[in-house]
C-alpha atoms as a PDB file:
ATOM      1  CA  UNK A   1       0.000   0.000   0.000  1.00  0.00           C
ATOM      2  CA  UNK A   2       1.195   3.968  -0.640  1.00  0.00           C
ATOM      3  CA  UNK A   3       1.301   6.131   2.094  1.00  0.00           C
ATOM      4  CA  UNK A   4      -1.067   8.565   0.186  1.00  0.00           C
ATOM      5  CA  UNK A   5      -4.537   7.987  -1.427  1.00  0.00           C
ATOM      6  CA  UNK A   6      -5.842  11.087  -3.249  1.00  0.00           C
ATOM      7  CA  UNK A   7      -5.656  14.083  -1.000  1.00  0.00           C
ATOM      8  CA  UNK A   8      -5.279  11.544   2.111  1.00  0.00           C
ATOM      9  CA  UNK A   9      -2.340  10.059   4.265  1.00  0.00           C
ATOM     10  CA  UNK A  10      -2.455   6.242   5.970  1.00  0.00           C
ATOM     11  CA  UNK A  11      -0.757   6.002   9.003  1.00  0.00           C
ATOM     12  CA  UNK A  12       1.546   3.095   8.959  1.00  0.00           C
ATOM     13  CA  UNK A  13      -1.186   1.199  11.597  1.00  0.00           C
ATOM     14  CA  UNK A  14      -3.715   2.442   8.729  1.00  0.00           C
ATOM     15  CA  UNK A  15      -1.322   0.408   6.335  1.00  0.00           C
ATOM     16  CA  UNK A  16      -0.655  -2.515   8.261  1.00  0.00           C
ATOM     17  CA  UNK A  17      -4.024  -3.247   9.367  1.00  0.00           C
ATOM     18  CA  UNK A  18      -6.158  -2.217   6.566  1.00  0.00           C
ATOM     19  CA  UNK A  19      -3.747  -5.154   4.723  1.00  0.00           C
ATOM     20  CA  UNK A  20      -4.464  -7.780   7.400  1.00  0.00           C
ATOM     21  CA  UNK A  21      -8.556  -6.427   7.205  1.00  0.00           C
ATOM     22  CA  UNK A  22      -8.993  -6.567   3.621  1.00  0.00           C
ATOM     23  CA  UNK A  23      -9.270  -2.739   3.010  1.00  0.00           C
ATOM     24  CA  UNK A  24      -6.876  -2.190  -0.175  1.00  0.00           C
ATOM     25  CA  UNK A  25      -5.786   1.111  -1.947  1.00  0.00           C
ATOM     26  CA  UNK A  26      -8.814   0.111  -4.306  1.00  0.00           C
ATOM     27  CA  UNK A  27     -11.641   0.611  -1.655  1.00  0.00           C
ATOM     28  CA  UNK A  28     -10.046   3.765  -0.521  1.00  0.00           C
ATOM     29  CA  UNK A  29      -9.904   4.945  -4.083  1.00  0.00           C
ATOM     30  CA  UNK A  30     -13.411   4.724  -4.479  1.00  0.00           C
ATOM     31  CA  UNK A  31     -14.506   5.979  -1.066  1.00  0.00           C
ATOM     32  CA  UNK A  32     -12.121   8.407  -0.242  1.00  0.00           C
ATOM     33  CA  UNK A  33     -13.373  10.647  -2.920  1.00  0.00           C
ATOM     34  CA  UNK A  34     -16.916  11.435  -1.113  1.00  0.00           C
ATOM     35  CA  UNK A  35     -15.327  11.759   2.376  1.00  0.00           C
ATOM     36  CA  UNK A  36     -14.894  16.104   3.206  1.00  0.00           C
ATOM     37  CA  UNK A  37     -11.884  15.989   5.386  1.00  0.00           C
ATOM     38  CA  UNK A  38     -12.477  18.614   8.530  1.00  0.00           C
ATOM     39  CA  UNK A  39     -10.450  20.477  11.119  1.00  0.00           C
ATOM     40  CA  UNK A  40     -11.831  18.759  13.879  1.00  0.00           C
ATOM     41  CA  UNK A  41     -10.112  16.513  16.028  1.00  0.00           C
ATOM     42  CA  UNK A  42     -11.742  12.876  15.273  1.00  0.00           C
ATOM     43  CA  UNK A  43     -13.964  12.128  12.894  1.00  0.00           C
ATOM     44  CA  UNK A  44     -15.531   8.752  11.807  1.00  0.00           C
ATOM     45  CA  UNK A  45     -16.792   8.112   8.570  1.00  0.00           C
ATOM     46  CA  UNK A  46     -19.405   5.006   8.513  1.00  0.00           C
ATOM     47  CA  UNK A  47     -19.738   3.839   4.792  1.00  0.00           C
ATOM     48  CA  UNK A  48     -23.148   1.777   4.628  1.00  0.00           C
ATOM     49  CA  UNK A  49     -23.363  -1.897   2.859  1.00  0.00           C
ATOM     50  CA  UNK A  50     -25.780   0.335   0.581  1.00  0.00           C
ATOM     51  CA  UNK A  51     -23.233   2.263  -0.453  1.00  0.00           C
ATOM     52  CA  UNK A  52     -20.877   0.093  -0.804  1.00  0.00           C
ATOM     53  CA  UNK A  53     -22.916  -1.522  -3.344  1.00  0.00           C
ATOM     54  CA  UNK A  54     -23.948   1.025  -5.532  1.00  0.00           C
ATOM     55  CA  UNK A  55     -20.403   2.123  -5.908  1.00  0.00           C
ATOM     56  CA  UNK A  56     -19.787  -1.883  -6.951  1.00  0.00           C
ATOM     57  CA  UNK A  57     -17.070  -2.500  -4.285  1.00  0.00           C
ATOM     58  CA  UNK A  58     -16.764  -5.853  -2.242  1.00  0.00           C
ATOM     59  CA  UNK A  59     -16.275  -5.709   1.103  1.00  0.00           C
ATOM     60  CA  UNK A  60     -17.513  -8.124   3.776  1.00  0.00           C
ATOM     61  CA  UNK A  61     -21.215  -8.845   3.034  1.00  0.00           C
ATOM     62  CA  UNK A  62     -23.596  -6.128   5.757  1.00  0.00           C
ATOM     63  CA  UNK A  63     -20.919  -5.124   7.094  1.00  0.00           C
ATOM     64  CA  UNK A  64     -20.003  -1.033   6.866  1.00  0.00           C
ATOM     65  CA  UNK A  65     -16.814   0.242   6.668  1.00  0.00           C
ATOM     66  CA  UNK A  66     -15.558   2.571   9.341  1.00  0.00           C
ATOM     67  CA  UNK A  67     -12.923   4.917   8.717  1.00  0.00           C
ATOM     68  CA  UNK A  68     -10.942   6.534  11.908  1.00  0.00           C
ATOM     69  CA  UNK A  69      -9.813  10.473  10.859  1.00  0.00           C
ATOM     70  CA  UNK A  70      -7.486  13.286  12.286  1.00  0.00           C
ATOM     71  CA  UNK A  71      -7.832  15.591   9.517  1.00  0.00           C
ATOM     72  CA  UNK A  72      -6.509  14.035   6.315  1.00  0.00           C
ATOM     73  CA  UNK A  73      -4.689  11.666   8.229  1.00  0.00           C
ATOM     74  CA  UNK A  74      -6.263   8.126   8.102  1.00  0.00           C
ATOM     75  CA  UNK A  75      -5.569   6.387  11.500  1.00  0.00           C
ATOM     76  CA  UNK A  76      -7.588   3.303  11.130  1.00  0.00           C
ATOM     77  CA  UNK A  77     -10.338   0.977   9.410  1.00  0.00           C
ATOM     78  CA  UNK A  78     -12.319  -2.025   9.786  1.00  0.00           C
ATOM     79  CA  UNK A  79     -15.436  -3.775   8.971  1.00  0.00           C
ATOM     80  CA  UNK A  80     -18.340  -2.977  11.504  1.00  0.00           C
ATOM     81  CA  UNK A  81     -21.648  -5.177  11.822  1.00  0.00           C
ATOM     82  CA  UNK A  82     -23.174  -2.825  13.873  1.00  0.00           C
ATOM     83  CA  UNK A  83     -22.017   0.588  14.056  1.00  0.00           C
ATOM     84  CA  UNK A  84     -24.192   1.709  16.894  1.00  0.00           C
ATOM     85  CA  UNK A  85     -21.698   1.320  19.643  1.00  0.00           C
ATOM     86  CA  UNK A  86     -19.491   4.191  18.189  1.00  0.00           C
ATOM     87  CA  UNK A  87     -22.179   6.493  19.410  1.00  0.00           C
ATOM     88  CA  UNK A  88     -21.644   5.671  23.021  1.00  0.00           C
ATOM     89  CA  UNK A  89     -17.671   5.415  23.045  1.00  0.00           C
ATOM     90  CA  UNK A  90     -16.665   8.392  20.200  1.00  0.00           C
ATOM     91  CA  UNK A  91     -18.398  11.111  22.213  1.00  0.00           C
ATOM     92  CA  UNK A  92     -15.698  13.616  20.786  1.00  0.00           C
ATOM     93  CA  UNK A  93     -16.136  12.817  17.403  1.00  0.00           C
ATOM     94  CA  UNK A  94     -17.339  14.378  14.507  1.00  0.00           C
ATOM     95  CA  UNK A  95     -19.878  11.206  12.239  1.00  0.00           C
ATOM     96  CA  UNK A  96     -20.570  11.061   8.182  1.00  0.00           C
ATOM     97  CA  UNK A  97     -22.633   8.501   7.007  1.00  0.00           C
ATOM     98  CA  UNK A  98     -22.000   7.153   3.177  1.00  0.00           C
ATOM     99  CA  UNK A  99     -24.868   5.664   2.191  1.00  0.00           C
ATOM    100  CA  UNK A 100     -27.373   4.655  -0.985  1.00  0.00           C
END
């Protein structure tokens, strides 16, 4: 994996585990271009199965895709079958919701 996708850095966690969690340089190429980077501290970007869909990438079936932010800095991802719990341990963070 490169260190930078579009207008976007990976950290080298970002790169190690998105490898080992099947999220390649092609799923961030076709997401990363509807996430708006902010100023804020955190933000999580949830990317719906719906979504996923309709923009014809393959990713683990109902499962969203959860991006971890600092600015254009991605930290993390992972698969998520239910996203919910971010509401009750990201209190900080700022949320935008991909979806079809």
């Amino acid at each position: 994996m490169c260190k930078q996708i579009l207008n976007f850095y990976l950290t080298e966690h970002a790169m190690y585990r998105g490898w080992d969690r099947s999220i390649d340089n092609q799923i961030l190429y076709k997401v990363l271009p509807f996430v708006n980077a902010v100023e804020e501290d955190k933000k999580l970007v949830v990317v719906t199965p719906s979504f996923l869909a309709s923009k014809k990438i393959s990713g683990k079936a109902g499962h969203c895709l959860v991006l971890v932010l600092k600015q254009k800095l991605i930290k993390t991802g992972y698969w998520c079958k239910d996203p919910n719990y971010l509401f009750n341990t990201e209190k900080q963070a700022s949320f935008q919701w991909l979806y079809m």
